[in-house]
C-alpha atoms as a PDB file:
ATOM      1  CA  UNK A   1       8.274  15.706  -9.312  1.00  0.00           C
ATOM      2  CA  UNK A   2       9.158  15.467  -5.265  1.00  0.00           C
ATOM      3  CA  UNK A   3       6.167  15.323  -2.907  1.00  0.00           C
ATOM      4  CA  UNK A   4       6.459  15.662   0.367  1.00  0.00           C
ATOM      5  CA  UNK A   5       6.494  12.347   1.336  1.00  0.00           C
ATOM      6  CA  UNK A   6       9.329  11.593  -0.552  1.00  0.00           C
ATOM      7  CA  UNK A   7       9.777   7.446  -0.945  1.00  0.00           C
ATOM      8  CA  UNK A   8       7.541   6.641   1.247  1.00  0.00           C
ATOM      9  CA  UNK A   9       4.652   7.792  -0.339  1.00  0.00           C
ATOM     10  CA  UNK A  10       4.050   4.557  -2.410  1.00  0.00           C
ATOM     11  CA  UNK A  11       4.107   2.440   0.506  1.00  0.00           C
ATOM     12  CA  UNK A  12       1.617   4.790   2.572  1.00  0.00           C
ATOM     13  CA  UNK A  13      -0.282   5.181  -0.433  1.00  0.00           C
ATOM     14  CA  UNK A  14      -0.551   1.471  -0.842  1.00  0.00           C
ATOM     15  CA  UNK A  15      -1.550   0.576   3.300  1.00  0.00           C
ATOM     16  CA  UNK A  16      -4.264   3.199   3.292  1.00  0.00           C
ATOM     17  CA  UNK A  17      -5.870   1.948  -0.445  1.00  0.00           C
ATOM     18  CA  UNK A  18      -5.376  -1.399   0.869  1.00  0.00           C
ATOM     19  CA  UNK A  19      -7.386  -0.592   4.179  1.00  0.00           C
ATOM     20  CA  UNK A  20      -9.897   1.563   2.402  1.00  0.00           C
ATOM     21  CA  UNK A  21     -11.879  -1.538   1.333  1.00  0.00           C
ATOM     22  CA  UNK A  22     -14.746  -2.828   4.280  1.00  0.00           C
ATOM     23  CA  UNK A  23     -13.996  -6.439   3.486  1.00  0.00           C
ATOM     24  CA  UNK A  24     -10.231  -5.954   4.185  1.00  0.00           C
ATOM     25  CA  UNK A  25     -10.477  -4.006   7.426  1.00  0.00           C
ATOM     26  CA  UNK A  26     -13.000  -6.727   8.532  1.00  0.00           C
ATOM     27  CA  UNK A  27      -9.763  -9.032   8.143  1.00  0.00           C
ATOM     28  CA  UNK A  28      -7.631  -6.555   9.603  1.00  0.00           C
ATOM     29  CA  UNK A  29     -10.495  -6.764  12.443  1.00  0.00           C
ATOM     30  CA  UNK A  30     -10.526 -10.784  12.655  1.00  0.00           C
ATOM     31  CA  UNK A  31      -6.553 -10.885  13.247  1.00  0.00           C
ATOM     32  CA  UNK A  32      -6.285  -8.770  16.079  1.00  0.00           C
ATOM     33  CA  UNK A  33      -6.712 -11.635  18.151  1.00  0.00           C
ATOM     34  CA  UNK A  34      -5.082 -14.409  17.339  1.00  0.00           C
ATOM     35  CA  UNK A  35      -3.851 -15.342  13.502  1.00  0.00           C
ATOM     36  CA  UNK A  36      -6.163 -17.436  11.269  1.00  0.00           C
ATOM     37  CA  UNK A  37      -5.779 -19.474   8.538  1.00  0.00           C
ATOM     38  CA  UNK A  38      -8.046 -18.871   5.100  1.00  0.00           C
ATOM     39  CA  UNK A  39     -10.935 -21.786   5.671  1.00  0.00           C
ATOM     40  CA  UNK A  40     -11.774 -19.711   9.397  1.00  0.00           C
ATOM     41  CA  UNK A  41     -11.496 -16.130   7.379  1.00  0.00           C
ATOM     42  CA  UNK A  42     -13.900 -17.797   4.932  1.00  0.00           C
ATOM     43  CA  UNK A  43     -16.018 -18.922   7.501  1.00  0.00           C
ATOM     44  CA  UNK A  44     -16.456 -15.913   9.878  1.00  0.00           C
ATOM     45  CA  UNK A  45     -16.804 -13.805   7.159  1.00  0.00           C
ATOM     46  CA  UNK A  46     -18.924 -15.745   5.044  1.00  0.00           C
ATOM     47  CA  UNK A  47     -16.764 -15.235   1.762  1.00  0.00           C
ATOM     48  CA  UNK A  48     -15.789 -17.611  -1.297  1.00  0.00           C
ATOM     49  CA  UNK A  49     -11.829 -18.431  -0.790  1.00  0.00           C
ATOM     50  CA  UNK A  50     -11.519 -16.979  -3.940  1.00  0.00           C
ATOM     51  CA  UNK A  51     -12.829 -13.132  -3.635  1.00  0.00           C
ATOM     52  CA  UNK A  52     -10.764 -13.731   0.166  1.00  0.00           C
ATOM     53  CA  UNK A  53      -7.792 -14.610  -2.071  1.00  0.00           C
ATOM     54  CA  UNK A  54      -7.620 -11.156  -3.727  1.00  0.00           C
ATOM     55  CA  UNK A  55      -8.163  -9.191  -0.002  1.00  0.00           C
ATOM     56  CA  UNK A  56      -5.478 -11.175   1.155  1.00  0.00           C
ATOM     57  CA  UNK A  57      -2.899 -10.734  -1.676  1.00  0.00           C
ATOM     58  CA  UNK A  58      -3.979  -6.793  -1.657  1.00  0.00           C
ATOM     59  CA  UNK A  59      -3.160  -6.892   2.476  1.00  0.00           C
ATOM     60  CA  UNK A  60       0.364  -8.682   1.923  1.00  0.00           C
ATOM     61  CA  UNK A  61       1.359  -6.513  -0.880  1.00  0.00           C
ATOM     62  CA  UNK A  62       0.606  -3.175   1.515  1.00  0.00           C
ATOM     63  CA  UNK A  63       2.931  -5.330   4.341  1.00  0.00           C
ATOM     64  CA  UNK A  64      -0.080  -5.130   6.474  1.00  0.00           C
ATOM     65  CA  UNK A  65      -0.479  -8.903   6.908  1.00  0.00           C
ATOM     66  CA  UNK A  66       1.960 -11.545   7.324  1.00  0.00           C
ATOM     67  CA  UNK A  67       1.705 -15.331   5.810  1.00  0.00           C
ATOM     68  CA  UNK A  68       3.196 -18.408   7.120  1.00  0.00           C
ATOM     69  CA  UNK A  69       2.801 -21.826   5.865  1.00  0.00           C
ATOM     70  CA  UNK A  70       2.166 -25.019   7.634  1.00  0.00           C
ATOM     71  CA  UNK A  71       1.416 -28.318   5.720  1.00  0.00           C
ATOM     72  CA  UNK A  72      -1.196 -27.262   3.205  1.00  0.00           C
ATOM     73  CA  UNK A  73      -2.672 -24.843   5.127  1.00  0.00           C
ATOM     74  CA  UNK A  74      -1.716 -20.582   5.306  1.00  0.00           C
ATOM     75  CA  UNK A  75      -1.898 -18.673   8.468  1.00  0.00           C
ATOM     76  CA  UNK A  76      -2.616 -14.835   8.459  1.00  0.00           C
ATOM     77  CA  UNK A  77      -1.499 -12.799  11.108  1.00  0.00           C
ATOM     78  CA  UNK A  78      -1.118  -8.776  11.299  1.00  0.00           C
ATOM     79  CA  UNK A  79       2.332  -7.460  10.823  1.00  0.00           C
ATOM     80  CA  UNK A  80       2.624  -4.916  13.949  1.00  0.00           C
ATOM     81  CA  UNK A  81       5.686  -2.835  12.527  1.00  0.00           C
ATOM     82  CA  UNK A  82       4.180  -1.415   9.301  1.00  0.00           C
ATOM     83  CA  UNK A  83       1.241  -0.556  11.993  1.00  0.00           C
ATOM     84  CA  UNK A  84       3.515   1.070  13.923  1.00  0.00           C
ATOM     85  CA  UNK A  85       4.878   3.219  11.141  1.00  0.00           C
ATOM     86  CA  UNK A  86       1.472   3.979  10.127  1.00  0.00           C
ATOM     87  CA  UNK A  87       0.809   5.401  13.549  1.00  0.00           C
ATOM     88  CA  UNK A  88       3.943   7.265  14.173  1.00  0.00           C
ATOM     89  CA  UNK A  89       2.817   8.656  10.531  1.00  0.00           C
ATOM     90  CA  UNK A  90      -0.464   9.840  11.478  1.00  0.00           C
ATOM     91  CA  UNK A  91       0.644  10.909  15.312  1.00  0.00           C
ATOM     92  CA  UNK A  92       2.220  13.541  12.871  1.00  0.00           C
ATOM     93  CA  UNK A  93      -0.835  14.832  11.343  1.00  0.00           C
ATOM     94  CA  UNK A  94      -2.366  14.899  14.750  1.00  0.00           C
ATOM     95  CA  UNK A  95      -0.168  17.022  16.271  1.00  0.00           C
ATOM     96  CA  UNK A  96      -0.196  19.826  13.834  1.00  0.00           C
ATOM     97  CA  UNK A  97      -1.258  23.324  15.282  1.00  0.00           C
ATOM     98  CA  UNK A  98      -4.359  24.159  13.092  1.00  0.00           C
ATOM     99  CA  UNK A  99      -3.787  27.876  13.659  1.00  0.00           C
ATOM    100  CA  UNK A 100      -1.396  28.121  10.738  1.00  0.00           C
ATOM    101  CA  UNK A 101      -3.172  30.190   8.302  1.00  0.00           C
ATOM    102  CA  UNK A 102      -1.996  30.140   4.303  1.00  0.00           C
ATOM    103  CA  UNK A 103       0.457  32.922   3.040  1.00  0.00           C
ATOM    104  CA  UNK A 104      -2.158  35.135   1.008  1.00  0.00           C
ATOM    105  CA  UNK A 105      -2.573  34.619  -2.740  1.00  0.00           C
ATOM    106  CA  UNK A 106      -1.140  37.444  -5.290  1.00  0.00           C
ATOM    107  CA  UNK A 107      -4.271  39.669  -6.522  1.00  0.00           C
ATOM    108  CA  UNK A 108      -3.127  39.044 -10.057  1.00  0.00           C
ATOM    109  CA  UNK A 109      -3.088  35.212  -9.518  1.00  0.00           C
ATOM    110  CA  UNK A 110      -5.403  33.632 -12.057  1.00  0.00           C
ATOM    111  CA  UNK A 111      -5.677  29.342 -11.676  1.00  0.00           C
END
């Protein structure tokens, strides 16, 4: 089956169900400023490392976050392109003329 979206429907599918979760857009929320590395996310969020662990690994897998790391420690930093493509895919939907009314339904349609 083709949808509409085409191949990029698993990757949009996957950034919104990743930022559908509170605990993950509070992340998303903490690295607009500056990157962080796990022991500060723990802290300002007051989280075990281990539920964090499973936000974070959700977050990189949608290409929403980027990891680097240094020594023993990970930093955590947004990635700013697939936000971008996000945006640019939901400028789309904004710009759609509501006035567009559906083609009528056949009278002897039955669903």
């Amino acid at each position: 089956m083709v949808t509409a979206l085409g191949k990029r429907s698993h990757r949009l599918v996957a950034r919104f169900k990743a930022l559908a979760d509170p605990l993950r857009l509070e992340v998303i929320e903490l690295l607009r400023s500056q990157e962080m590395c796990v022991c500060d996310l723990c802290d300002r969020m007051d989280i075990a490392q281990s539920k964090l662990s499973f936000h974070l690994k959700t977050l990189r897998e949608a290409g929403l976050i980027t990891a680097r790391q240094e020594g023993r420690w990970i930093y955590y930093s947004l990635n700013p392109a697939e936000f971008g493509e996000l945006d640019a895919y939901l400028s789309t939907l904004h710009h759609l003329s509501p006035s567009r009314l559906a083609c009528p339904c056949p009278p002897d349609y039955r669903p």
